[in-house]
C-alpha atoms as a PDB file:
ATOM      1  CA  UNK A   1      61.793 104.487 133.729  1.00  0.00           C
ATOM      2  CA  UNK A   2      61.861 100.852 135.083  1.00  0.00           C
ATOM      3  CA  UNK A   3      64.983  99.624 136.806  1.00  0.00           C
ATOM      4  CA  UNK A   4      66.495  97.626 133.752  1.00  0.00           C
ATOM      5  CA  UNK A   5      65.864 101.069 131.278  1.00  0.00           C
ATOM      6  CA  UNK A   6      67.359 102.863 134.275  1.00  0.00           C
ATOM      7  CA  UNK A   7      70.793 100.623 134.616  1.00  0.00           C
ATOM      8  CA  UNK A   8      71.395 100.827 130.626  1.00  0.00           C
ATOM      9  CA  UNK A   9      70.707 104.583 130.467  1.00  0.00           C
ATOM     10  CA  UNK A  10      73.446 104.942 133.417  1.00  0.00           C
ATOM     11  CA  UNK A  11      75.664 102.405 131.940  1.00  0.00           C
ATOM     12  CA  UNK A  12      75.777 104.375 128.838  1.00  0.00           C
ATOM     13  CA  UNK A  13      76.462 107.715 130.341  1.00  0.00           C
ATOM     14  CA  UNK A  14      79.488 105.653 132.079  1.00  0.00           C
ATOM     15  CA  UNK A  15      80.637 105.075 128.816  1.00  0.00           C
ATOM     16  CA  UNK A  16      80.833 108.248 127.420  1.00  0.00           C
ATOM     17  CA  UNK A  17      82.671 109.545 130.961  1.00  0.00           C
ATOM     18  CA  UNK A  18      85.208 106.869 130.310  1.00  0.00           C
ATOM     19  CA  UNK A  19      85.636 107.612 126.546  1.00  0.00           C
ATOM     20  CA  UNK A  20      85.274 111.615 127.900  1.00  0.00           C
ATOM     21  CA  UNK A  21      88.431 111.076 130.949  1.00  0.00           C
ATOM     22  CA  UNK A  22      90.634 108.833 128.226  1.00  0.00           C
ATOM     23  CA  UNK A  23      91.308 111.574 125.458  1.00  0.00           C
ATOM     24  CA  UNK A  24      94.460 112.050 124.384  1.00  0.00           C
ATOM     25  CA  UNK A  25      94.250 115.110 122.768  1.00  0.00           C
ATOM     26  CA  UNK A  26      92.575 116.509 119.619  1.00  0.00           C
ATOM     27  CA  UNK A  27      95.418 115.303 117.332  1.00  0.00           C
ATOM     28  CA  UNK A  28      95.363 112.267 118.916  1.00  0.00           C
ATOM     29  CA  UNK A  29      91.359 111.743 118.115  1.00  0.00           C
ATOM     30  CA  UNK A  30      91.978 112.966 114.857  1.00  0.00           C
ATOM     31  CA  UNK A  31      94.051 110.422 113.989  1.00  0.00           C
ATOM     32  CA  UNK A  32      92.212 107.659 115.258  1.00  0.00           C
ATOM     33  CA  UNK A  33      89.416 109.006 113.304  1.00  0.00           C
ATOM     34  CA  UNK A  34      90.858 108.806 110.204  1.00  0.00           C
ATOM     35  CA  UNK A  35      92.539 105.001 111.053  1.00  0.00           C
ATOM     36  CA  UNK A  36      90.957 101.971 109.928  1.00  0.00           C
ATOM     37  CA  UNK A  37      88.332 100.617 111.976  1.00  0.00           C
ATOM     38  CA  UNK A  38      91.150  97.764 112.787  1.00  0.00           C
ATOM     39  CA  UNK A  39      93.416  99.661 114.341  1.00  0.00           C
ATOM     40  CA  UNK A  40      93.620  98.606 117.623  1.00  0.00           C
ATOM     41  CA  UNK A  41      94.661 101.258 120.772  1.00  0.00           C
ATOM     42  CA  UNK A  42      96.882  99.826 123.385  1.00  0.00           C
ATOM     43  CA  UNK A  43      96.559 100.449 127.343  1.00  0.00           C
ATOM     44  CA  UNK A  44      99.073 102.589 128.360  1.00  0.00           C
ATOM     45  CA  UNK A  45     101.092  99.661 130.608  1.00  0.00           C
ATOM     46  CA  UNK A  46     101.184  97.742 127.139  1.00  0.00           C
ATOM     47  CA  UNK A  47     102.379 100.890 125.215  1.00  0.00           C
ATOM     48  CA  UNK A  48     105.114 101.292 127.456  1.00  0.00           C
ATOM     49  CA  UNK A  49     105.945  97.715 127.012  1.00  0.00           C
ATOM     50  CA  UNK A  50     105.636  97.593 123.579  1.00  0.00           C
ATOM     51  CA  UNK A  51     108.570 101.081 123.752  1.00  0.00           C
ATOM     52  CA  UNK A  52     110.849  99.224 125.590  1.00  0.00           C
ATOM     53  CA  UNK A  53     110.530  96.553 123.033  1.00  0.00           C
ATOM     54  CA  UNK A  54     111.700  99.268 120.870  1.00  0.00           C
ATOM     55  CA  UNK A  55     114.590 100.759 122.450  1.00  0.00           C
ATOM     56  CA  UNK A  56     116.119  97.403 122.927  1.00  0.00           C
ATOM     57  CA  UNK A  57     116.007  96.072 119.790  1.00  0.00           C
ATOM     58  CA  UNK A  58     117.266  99.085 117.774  1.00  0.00           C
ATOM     59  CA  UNK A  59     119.707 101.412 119.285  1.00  0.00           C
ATOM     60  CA  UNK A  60     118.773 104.924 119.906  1.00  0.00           C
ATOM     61  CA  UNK A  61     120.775 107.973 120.654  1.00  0.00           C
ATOM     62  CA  UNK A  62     121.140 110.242 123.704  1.00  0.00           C
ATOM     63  CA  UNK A  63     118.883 112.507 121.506  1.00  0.00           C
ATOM     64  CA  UNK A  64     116.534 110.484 121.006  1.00  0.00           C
ATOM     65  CA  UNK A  65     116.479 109.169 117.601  1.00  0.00           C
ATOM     66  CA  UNK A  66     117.734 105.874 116.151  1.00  0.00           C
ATOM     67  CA  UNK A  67     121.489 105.169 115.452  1.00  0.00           C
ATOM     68  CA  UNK A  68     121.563 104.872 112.241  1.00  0.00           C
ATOM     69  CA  UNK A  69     124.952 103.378 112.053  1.00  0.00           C
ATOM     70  CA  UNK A  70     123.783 100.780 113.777  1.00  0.00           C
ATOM     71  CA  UNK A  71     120.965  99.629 111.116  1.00  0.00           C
ATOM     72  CA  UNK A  72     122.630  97.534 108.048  1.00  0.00           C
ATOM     73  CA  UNK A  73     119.919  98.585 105.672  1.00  0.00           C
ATOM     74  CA  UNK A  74     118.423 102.122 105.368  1.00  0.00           C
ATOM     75  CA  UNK A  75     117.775 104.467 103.116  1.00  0.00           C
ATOM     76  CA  UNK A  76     115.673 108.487 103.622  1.00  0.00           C
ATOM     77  CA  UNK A  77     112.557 109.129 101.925  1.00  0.00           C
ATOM     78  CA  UNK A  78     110.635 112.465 101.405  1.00  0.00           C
ATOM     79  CA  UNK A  79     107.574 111.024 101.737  1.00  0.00           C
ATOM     80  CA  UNK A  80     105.464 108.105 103.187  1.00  0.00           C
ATOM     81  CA  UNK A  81     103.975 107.346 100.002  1.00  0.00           C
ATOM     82  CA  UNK A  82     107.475 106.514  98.494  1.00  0.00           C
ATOM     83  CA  UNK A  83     106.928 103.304 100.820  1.00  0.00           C
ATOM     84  CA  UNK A  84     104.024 102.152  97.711  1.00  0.00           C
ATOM     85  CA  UNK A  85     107.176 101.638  95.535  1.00  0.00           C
ATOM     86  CA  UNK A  86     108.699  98.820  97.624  1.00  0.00           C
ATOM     87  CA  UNK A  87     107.394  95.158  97.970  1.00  0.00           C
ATOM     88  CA  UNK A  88     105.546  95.534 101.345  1.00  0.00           C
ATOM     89  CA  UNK A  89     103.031  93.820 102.168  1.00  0.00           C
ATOM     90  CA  UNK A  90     100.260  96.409 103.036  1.00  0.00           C
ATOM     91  CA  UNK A  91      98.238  94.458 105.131  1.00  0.00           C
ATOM     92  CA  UNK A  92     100.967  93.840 107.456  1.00  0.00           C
ATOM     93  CA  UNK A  93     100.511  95.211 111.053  1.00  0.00           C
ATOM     94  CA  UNK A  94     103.042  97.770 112.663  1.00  0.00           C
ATOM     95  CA  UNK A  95     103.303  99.352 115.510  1.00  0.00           C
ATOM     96  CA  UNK A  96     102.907 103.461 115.806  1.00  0.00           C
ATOM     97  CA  UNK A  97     104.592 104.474 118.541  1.00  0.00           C
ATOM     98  CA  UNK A  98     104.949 108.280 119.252  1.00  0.00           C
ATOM     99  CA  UNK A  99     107.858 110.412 121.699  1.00  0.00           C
ATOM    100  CA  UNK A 100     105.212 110.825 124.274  1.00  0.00           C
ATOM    101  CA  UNK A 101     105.060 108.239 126.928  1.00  0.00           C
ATOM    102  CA  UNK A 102     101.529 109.523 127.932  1.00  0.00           C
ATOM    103  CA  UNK A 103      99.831 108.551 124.192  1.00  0.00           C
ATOM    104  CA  UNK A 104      98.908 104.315 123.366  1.00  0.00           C
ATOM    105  CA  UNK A 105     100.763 102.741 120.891  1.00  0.00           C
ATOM    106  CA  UNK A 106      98.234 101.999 117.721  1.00  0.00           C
ATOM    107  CA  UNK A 107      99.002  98.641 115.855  1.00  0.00           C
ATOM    108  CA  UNK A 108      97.674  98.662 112.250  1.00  0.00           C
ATOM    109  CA  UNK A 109      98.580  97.693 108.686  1.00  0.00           C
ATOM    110  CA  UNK A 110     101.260  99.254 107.232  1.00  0.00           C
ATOM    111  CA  UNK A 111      98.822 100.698 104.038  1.00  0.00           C
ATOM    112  CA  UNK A 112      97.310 102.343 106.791  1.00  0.00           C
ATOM    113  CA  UNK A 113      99.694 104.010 108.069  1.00  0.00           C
ATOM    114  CA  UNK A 114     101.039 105.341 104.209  1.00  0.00           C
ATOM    115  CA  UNK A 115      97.506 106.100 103.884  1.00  0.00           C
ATOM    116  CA  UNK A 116      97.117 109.029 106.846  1.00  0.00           C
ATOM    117  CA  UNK A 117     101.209 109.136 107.871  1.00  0.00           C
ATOM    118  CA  UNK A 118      99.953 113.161 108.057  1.00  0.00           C
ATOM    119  CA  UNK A 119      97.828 112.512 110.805  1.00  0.00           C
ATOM    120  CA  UNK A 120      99.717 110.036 112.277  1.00  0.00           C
ATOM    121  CA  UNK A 121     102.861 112.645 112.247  1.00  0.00           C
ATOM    122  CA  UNK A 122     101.511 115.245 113.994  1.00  0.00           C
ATOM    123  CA  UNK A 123     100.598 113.598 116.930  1.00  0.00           C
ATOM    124  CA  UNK A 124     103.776 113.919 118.672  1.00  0.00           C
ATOM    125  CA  UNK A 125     106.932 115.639 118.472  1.00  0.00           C
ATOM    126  CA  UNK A 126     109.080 112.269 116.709  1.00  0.00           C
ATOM    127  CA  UNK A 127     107.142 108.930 115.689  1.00  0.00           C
ATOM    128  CA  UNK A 128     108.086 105.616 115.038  1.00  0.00           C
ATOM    129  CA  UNK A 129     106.509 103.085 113.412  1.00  0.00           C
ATOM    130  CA  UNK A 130     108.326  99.029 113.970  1.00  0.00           C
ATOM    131  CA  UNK A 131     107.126  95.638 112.755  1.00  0.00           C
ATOM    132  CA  UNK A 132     109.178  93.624 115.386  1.00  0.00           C
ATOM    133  CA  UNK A 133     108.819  90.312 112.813  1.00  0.00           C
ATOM    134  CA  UNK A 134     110.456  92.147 110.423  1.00  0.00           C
ATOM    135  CA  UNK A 135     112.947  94.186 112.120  1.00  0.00           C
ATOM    136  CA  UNK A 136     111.859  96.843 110.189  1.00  0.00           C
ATOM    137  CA  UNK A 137     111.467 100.783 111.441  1.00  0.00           C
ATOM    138  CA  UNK A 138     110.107 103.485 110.122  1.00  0.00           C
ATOM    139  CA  UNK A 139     111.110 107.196 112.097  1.00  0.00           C
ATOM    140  CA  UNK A 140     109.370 110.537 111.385  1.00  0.00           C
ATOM    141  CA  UNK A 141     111.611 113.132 112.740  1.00  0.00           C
ATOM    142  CA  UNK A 142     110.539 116.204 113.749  1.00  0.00           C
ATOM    143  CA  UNK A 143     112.462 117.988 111.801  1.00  0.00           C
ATOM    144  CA  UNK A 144     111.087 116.388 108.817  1.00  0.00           C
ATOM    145  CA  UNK A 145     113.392 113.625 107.718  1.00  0.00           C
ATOM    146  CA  UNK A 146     111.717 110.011 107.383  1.00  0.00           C
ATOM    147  CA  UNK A 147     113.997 106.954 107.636  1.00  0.00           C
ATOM    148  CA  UNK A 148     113.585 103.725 107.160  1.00  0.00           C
ATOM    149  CA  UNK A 149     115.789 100.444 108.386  1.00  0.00           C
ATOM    150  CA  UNK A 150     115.531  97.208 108.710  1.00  0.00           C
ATOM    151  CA  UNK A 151     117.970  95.073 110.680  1.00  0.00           C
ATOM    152  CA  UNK A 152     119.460  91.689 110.461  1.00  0.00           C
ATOM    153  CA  UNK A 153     117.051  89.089 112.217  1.00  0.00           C
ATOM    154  CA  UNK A 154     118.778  85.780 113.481  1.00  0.00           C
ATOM    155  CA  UNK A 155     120.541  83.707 111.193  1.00  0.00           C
ATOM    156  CA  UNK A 156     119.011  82.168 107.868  1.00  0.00           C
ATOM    157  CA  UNK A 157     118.715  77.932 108.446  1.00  0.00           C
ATOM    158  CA  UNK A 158     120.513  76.018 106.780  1.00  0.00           C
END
């Protein structure tokens, strides 16, 4: 092997350490499997960022799950694919963002997430999924209710 074959051949098996030392999990890899090629994986400093965002801008209990008396408009669903019934646009990008401080937040389009919500779902214990723009929050809860809310954002102009 000459010395440029040589670098790229150890380059490569770099890689796959990296890829190797960065799982997450089976779940985890399942998920992203199944994702749209899109989907992009945050770092884990940005995923924490991206939590905080989160907890300040919706209210959460000492539990752990939002306060829902806190969100103006909200409603239950049984199922992610009751989302297909409401004007959303699918190819909007939310946030997934999972009880685990150790897994990346995954940004995505919303029809992506309707699309494999299973997968997504069993990665962790409660998941979240936020469009900031929007205000809007979706939470899986583990014990199997899905809520949706959307709060106020600013004031319309006048």
């Amino acid at each position: 092997m000459d010395d440029k074959t040589a670098r790229k051949f150890r380059i490569e098996q770099l890689k796959k350490n990296i890829k190797r030392n960065t799982s997450y999990g089976e779940l985890f890899n399942e998920c992203i499997a199944v994702l749209d090629v899109t989907a992009r994986i945050y770092s884990l400093e940005k995923s924490q960022e991206l939590t905080e965002k989160m907890v300040n801008e919706f209210t959460f209990t000492k539990w752990g799950r939002v306060d829902w008396k806190t969100v103006p408009h909200k409603f239950s669903i049984k199922d992610a694919l009751e989302l297909k019934m409401y004007k959303i646009d699918f190819n909007q990008n939310y946030f997934i963002i999972w009880d685990e401080n150790n897994l990346p937040v995954i940004e995505t389009t919303i029809g992506d997430v309707i699309k494999n919500f299973k997968d997504i779902a069993t990665v962790g214990f409660d998941t979240w999924v936020v469009n900031f723009d929007e205000g809007i929050i979706i939470e899986n809860y583990h014990e199997g209710e899905i809520t949706v809310g959307k709060k106020i954002i600013g004031k319309l102009n006048q």
